[in-house]
PDB file of N, CA and C in Angstrom:
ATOM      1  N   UNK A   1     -17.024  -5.874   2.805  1.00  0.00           N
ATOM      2  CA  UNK A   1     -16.075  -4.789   2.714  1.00  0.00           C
ATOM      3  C   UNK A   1     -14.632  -5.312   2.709  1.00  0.00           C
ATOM      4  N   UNK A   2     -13.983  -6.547   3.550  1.00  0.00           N
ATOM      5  CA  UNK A   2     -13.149  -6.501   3.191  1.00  0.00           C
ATOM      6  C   UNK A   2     -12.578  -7.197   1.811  1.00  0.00           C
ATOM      7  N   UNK A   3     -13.394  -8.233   1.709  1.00  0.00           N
ATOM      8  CA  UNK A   3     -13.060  -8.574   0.055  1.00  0.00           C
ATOM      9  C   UNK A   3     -12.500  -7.312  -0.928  1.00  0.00           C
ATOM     10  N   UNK A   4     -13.842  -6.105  -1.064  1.00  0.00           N
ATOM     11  CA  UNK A   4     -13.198  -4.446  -1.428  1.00  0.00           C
ATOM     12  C   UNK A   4     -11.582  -4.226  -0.706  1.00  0.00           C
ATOM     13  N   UNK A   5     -11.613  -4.424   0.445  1.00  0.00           N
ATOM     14  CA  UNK A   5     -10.304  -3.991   0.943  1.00  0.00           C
ATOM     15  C   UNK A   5      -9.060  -4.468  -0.142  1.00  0.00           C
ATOM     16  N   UNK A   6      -9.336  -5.922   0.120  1.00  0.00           N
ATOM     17  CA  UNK A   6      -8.034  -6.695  -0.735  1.00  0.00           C
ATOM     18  C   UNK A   6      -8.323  -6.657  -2.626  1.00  0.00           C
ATOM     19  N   UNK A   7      -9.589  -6.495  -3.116  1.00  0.00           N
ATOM     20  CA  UNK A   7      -9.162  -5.590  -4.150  1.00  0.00           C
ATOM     21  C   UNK A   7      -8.731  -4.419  -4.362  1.00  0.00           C
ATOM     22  N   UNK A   8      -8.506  -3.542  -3.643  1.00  0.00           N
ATOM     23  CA  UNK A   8      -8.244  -2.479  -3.975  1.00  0.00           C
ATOM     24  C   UNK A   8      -6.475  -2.722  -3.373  1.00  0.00           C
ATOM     25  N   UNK A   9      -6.482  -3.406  -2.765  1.00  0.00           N
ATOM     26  CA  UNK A   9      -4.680  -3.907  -2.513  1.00  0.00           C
ATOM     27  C   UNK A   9      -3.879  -3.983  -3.730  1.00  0.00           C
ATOM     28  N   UNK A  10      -5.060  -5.095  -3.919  1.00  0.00           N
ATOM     29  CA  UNK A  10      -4.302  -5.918  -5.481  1.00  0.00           C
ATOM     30  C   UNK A  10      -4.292  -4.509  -6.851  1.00  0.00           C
ATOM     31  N   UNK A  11      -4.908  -3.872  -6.765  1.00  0.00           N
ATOM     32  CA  UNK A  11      -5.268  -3.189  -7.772  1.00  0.00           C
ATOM     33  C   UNK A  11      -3.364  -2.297  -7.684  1.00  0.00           C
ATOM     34  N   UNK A  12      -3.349  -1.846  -6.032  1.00  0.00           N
ATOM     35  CA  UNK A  12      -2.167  -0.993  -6.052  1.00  0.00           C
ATOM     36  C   UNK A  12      -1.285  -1.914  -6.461  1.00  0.00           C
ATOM     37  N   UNK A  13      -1.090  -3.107  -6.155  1.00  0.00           N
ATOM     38  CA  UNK A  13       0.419  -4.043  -6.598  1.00  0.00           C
ATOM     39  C   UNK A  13       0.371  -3.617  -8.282  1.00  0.00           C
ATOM     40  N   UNK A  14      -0.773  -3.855  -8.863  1.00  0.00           N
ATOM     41  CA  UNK A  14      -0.852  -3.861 -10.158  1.00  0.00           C
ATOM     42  C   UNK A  14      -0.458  -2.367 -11.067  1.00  0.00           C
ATOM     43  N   UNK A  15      -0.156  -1.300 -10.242  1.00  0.00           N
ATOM     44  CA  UNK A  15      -0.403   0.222 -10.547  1.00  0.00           C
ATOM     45  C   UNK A  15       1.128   0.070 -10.250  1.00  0.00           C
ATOM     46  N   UNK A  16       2.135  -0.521  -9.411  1.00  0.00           N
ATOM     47  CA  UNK A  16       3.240   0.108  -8.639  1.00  0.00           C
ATOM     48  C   UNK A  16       4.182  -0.758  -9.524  1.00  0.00           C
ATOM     49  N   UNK A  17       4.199  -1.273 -10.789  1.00  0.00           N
ATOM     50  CA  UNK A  17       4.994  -1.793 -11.951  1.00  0.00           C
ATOM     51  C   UNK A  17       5.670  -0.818 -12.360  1.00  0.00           C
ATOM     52  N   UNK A  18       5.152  -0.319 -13.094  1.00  0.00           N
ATOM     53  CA  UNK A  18       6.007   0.883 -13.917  1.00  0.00           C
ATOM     54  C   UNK A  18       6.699   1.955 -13.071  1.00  0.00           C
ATOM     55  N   UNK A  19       6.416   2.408 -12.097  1.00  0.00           N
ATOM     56  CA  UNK A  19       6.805   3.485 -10.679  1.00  0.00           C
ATOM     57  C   UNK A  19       8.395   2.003 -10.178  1.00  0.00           C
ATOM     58  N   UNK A  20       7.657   1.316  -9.827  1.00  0.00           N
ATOM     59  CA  UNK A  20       9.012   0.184  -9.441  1.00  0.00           C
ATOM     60  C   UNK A  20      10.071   0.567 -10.301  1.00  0.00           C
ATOM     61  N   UNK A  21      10.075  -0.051 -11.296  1.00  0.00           N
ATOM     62  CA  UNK A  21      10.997   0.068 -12.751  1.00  0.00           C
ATOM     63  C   UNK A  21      11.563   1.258 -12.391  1.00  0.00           C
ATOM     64  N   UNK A  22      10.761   2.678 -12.444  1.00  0.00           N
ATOM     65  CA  UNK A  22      11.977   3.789 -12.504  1.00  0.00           C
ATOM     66  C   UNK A  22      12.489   4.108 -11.458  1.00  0.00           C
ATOM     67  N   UNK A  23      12.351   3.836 -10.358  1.00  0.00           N
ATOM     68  CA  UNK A  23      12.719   4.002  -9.039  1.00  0.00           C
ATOM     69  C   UNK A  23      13.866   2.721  -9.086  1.00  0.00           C
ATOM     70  N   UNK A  24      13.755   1.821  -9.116  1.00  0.00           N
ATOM     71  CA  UNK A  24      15.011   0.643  -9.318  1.00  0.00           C
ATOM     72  C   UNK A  24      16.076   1.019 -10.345  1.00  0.00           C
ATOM     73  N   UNK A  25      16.060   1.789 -11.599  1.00  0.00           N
ATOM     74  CA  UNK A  25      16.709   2.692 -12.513  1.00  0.00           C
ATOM     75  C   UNK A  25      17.569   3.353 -11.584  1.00  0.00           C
ATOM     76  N   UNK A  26      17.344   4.134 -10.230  1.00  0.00           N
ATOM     77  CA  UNK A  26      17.758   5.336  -9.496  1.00  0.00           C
ATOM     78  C   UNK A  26      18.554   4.766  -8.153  1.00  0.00           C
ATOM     79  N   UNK A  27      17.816   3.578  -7.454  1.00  0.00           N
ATOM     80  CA  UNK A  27      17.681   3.729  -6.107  1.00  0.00           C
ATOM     81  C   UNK A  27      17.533   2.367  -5.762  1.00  0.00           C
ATOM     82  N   UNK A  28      18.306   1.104  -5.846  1.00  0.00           N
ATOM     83  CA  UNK A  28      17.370  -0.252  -5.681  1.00  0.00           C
ATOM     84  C   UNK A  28      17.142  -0.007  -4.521  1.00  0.00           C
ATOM     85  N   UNK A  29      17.864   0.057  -3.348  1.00  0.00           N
ATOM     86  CA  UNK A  29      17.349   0.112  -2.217  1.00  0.00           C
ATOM     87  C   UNK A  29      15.700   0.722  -1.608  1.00  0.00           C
ATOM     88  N   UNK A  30      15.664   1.772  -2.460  1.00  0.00           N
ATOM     89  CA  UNK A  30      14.557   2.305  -2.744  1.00  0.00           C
ATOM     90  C   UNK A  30      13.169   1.401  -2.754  1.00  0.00           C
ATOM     91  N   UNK A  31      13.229   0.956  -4.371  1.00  0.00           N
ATOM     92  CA  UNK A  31      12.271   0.374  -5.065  1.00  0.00           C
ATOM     93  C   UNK A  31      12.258  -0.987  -3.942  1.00  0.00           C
ATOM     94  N   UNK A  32      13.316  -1.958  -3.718  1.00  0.00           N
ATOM     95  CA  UNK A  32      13.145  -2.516  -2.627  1.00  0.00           C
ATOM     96  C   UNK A  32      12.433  -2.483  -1.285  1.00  0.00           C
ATOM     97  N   UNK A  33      12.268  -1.622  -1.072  1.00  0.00           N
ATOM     98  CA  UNK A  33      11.257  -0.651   0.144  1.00  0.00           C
ATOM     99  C   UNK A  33      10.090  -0.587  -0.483  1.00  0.00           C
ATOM    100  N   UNK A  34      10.106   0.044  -1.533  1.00  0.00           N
ATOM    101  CA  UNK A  34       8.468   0.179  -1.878  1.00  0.00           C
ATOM    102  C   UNK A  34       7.892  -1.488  -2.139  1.00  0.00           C
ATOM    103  N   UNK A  35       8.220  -2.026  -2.717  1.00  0.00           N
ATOM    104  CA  UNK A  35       7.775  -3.711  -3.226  1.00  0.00           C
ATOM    105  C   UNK A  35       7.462  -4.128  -1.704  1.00  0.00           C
ATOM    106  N   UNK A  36       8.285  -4.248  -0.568  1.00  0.00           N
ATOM    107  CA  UNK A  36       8.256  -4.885   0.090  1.00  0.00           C
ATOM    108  C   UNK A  36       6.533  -4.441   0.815  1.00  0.00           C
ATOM    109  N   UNK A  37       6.529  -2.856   0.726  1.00  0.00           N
ATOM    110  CA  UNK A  37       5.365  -2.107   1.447  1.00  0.00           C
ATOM    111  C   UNK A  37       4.376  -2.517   0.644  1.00  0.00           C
ATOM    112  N   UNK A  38       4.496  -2.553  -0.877  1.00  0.00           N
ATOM    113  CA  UNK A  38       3.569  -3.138  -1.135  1.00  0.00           C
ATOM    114  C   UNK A  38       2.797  -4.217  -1.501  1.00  0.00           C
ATOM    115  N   UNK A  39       3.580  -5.345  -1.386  1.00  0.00           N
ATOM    116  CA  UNK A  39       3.319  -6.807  -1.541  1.00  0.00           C
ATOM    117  C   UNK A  39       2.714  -6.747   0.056  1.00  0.00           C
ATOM    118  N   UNK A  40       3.452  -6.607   1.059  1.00  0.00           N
ATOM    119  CA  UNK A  40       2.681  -6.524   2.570  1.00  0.00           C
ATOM    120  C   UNK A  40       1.440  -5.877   2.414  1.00  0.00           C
ATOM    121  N   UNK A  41       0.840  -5.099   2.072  1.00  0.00           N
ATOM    122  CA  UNK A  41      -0.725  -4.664   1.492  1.00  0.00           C
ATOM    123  C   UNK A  41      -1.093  -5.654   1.491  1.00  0.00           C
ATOM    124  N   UNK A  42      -1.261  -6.390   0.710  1.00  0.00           N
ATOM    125  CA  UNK A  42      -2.780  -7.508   0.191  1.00  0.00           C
ATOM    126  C   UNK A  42      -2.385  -8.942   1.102  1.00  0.00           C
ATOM    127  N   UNK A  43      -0.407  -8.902   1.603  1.00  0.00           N
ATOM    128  CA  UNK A  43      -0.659  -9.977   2.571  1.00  0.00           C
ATOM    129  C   UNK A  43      -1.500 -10.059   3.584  1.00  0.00           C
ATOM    130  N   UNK A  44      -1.408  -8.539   4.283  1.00  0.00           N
ATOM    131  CA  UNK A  44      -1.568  -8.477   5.803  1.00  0.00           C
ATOM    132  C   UNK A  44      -3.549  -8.730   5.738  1.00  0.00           C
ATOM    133  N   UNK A  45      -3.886  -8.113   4.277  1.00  0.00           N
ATOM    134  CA  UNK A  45      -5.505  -8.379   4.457  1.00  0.00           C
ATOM    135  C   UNK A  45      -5.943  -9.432   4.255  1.00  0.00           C
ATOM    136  N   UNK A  46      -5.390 -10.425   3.176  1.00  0.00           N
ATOM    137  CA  UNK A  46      -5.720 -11.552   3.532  1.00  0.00           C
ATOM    138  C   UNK A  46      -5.373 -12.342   4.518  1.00  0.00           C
ATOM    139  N   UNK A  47      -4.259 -12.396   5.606  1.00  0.00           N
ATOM    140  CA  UNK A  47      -4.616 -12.950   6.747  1.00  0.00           C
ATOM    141  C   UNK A  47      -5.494 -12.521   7.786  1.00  0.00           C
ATOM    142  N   UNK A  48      -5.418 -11.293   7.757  1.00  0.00           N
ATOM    143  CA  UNK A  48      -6.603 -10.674   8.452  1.00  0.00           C
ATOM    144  C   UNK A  48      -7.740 -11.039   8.007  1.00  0.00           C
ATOM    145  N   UNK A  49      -8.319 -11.351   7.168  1.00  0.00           N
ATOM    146  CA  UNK A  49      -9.685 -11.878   6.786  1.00  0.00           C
ATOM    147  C   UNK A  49      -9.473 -13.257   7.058  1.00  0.00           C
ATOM    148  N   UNK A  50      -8.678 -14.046   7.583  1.00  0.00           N
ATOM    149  CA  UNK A  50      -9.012 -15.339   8.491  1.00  0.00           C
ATOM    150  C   UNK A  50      -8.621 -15.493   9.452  1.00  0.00           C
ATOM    151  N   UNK A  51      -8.775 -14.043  10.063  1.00  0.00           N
ATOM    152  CA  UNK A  51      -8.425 -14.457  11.490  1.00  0.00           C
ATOM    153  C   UNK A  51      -9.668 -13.817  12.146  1.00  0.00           C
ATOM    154  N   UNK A  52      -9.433 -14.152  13.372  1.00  0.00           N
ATOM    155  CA  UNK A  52     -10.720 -13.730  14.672  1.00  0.00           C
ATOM    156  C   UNK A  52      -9.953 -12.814  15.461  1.00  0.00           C
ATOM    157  N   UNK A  53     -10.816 -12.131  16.422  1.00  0.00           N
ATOM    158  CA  UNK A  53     -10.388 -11.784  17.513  1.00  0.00           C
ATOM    159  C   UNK A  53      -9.673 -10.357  17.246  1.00  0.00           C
ATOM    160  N   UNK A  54      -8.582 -10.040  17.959  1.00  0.00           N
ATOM    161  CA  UNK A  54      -7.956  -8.696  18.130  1.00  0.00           C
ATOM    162  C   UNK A  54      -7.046  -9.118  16.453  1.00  0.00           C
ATOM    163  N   UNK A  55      -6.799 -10.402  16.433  1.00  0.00           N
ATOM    164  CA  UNK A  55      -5.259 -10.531  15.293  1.00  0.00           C
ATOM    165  C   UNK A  55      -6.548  -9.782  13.999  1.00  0.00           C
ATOM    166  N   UNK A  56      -7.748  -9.731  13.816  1.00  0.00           N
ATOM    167  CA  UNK A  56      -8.194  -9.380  12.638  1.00  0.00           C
ATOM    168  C   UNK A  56      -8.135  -7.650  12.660  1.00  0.00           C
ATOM    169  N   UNK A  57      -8.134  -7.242  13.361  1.00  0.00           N
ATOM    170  CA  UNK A  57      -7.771  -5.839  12.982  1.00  0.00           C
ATOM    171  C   UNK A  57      -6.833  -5.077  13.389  1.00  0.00           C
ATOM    172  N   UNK A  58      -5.800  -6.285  14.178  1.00  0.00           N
ATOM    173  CA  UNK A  58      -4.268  -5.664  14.200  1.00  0.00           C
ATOM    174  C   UNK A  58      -3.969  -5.365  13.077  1.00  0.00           C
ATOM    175  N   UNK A  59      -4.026  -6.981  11.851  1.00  0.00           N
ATOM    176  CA  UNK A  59      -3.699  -6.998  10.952  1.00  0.00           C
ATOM    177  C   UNK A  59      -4.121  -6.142   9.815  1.00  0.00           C
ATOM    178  N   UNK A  60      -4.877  -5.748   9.911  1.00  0.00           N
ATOM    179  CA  UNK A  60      -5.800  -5.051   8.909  1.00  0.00           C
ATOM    180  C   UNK A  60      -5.369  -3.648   9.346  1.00  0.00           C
ATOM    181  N   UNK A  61      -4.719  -2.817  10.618  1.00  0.00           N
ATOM    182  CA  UNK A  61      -3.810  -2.100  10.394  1.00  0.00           C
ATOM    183  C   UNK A  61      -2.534  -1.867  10.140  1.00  0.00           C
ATOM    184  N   UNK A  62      -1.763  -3.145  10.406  1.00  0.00           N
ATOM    185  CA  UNK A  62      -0.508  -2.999   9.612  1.00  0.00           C
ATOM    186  C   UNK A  62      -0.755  -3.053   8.313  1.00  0.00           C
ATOM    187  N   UNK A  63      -1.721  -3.435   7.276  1.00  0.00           N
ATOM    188  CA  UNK A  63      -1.943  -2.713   6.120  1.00  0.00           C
ATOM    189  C   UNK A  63      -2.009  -1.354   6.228  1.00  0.00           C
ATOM    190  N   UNK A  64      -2.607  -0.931   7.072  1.00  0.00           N
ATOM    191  CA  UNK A  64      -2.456   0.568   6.574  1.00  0.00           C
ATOM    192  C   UNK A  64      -1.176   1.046   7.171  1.00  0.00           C
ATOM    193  N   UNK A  65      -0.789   0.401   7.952  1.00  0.00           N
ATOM    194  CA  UNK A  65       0.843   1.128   8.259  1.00  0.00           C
ATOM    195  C   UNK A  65       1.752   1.157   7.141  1.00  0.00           C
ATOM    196  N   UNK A  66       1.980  -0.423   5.947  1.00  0.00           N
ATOM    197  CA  UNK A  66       2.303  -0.370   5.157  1.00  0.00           C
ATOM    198  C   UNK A  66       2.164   0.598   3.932  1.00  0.00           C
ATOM    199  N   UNK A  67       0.671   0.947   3.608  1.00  0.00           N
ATOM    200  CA  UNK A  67       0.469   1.550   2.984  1.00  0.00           C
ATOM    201  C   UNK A  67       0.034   2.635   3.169  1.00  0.00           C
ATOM    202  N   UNK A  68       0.134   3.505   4.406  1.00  0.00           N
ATOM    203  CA  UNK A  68       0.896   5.232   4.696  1.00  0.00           C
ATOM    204  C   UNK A  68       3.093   4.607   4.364  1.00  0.00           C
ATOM    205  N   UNK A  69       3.084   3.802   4.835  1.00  0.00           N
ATOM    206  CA  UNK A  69       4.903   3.767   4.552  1.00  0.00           C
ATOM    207  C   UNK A  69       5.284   4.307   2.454  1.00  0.00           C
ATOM    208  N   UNK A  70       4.217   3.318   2.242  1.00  0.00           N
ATOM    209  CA  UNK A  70       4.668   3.142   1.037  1.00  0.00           C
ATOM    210  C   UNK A  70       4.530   4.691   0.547  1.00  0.00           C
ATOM    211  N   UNK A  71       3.710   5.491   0.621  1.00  0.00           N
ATOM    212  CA  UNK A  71       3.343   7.011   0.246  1.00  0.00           C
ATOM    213  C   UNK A  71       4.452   7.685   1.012  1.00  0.00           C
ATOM    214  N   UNK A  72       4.933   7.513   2.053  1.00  0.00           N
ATOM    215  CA  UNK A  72       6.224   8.303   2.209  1.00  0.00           C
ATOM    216  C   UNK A  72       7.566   7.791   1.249  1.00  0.00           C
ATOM    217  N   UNK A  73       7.629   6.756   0.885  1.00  0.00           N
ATOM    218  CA  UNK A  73       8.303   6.352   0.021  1.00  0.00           C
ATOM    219  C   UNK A  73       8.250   6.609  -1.415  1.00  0.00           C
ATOM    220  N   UNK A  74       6.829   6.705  -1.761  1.00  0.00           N
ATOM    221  CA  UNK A  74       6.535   7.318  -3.247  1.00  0.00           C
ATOM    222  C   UNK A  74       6.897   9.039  -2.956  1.00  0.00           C
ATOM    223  N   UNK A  75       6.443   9.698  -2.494  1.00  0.00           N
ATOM    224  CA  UNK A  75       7.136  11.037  -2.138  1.00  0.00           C
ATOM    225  C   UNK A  75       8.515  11.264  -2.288  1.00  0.00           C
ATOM    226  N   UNK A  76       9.142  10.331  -1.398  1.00  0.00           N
ATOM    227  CA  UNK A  76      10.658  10.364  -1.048  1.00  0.00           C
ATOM    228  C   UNK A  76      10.970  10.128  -3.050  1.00  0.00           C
ATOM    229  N   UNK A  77      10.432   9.270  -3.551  1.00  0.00           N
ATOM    230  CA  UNK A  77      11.127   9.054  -5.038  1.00  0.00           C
ATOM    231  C   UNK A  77      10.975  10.136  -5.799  1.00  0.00           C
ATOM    232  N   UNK A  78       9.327  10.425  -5.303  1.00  0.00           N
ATOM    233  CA  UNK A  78       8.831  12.181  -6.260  1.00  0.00           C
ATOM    234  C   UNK A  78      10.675  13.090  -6.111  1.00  0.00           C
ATOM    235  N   UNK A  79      10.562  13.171  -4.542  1.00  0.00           N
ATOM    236  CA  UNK A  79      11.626  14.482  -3.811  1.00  0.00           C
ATOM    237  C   UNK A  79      12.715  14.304  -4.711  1.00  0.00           C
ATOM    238  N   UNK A  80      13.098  13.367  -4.772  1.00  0.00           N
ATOM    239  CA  UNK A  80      14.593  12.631  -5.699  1.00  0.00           C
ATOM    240  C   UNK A  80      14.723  13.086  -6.944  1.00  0.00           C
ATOM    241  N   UNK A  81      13.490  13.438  -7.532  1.00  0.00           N
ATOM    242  CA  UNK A  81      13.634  13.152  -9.114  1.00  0.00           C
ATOM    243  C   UNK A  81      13.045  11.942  -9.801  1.00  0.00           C
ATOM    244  N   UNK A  82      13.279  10.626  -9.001  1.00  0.00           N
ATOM    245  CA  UNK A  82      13.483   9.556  -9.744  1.00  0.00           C
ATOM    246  C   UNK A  82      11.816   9.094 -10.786  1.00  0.00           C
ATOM    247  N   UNK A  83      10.917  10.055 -10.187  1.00  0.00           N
ATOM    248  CA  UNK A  83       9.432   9.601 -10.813  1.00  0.00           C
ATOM    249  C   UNK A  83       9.188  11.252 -10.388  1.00  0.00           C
ATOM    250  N   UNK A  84       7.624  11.625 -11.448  1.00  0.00           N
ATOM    251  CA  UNK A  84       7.059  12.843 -10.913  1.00  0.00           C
ATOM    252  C   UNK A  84       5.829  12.363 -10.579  1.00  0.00           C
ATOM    253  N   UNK A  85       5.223  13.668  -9.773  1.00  0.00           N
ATOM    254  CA  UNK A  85       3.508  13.371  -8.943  1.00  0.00           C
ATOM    255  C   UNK A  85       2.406  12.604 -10.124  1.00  0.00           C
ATOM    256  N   UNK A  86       2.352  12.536 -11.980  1.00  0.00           N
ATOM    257  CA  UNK A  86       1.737  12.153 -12.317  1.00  0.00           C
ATOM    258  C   UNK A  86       1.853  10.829 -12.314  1.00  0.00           C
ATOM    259  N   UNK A  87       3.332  10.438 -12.168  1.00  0.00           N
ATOM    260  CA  UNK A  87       3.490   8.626 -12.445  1.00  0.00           C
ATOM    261  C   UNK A  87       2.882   8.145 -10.665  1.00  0.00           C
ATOM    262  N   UNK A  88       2.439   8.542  -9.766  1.00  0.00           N
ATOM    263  CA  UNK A  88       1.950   8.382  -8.469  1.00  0.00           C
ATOM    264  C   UNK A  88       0.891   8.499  -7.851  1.00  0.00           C
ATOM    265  N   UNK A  89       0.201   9.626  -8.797  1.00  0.00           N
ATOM    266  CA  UNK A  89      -1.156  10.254  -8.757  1.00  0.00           C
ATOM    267  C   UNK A  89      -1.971   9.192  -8.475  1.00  0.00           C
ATOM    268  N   UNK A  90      -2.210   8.102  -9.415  1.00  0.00           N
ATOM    269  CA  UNK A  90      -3.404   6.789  -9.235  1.00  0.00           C
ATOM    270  C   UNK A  90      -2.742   6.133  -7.950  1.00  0.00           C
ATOM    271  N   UNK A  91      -1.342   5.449  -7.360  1.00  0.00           N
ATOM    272  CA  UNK A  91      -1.308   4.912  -6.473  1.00  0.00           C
ATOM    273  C   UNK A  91      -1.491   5.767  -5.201  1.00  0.00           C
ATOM    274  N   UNK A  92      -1.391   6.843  -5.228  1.00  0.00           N
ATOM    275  CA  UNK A  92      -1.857   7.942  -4.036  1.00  0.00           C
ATOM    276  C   UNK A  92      -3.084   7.549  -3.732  1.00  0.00           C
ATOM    277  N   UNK A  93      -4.072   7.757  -4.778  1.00  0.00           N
ATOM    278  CA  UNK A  93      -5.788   7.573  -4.383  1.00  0.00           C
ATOM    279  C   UNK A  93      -5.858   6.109  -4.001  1.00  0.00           C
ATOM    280  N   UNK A  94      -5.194   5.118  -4.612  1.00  0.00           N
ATOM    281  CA  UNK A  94      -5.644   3.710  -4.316  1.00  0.00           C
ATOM    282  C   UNK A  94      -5.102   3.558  -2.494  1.00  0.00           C
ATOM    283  N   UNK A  95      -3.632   4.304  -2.521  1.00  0.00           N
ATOM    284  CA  UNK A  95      -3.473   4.138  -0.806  1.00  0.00           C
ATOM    285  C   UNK A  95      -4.323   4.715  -0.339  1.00  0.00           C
ATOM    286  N   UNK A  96      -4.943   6.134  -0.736  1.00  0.00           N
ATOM    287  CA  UNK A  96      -6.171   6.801  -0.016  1.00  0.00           C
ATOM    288  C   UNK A  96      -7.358   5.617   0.063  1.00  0.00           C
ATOM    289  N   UNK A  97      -7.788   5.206  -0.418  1.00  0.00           N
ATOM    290  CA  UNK A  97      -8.598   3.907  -0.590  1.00  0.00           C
ATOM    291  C   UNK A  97      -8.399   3.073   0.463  1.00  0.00           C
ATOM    292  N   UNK A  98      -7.434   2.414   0.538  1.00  0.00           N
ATOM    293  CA  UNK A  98      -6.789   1.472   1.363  1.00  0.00           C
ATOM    294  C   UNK A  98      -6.929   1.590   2.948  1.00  0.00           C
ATOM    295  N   UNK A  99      -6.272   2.948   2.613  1.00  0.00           N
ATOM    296  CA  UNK A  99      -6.509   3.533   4.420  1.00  0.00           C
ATOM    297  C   UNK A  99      -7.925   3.736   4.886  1.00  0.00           C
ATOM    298  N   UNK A 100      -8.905   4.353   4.068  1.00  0.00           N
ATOM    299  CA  UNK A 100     -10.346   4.609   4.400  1.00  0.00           C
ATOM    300  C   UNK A 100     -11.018   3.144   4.690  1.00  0.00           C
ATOM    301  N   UNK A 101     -11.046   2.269   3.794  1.00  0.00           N
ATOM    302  CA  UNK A 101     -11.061   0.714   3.934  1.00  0.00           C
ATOM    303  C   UNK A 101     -10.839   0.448   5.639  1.00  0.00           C
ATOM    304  N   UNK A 102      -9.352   0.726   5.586  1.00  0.00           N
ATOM    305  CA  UNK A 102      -9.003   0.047   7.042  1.00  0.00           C
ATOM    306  C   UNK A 102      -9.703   0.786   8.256  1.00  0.00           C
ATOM    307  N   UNK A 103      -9.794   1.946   8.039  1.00  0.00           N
ATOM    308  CA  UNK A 103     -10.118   2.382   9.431  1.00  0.00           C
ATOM    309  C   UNK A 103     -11.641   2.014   9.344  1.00  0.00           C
ATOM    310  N   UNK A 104     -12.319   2.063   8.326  1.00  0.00           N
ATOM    311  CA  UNK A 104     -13.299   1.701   8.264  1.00  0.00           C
ATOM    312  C   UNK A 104     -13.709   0.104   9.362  1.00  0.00           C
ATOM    313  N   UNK A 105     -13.146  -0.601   8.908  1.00  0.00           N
ATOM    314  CA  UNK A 105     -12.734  -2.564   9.104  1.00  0.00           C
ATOM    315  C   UNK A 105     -12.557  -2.169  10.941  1.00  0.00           C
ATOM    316  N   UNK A 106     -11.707  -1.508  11.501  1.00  0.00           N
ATOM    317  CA  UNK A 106     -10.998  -1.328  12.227  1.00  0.00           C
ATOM    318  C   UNK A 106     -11.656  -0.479  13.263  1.00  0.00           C
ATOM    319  N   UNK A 107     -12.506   0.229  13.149  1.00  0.00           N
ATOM    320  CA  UNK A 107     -13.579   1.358  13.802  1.00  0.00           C
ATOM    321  C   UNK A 107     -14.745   0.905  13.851  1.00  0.00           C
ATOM    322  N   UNK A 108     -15.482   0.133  13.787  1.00  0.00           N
ATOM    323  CA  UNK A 108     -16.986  -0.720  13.639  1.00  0.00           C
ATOM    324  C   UNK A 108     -17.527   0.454  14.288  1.00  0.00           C
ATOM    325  N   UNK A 109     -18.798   1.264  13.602  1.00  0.00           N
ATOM    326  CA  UNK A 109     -19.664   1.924  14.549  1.00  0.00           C
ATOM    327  C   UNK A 109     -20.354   1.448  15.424  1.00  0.00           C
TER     328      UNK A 109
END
């Protein structure tokens, strides 16, 4: 599962190109915020997948802290103008993804 985790990371870096671009058009500070939230995605899981102990699913929730941040940030660009809900729609579900992933990783039944 977490291998799934960090693809579906990578998948959002790969989705948040074109959304970057028009948000950096508007707002660098902005788009700066989002990159940062989302490059931290696929960091925080791959160190978390070599670590032991408590650091493996600290880490594996500051991914999802990052990526609930980054969705208040895609919102905040929706609110602006600078992008609408369809240019966001796919990275919405992939953070929905992300987060289910983690709590998943993070909750062991």
């Amino acid at each position: 599962m977490a291998f799934e985790f960090l693809e579906v990371a990578i998948q959002l870096v790969q989705h948040s190109g074109p959304v970057l671009k028009k948000v950096q058009a508007h707002d660098r500070d902005l788009e700066r915020q989002l990159r940062k939230a989302v490059s931290g995605i696929p960091s925080s899981i791959a160190e978390g997948n070599r670590r032991g102990g408590k650091d493996r699913p600290y880490l594996f929730r500051t991914a999802a802290g990052s990526a609930d941040e980054m969705r208040v940030r895609l919102i905040t660009a929706v609110a602006f103008g600078y992008v609408n809900s369809v240019d966001i729609g796919p990275m919405l579900a992939l953070i929905d993804r992300v987060l289910a992933l983690s709590w998943r990783l993070t909750h062991p039944r």
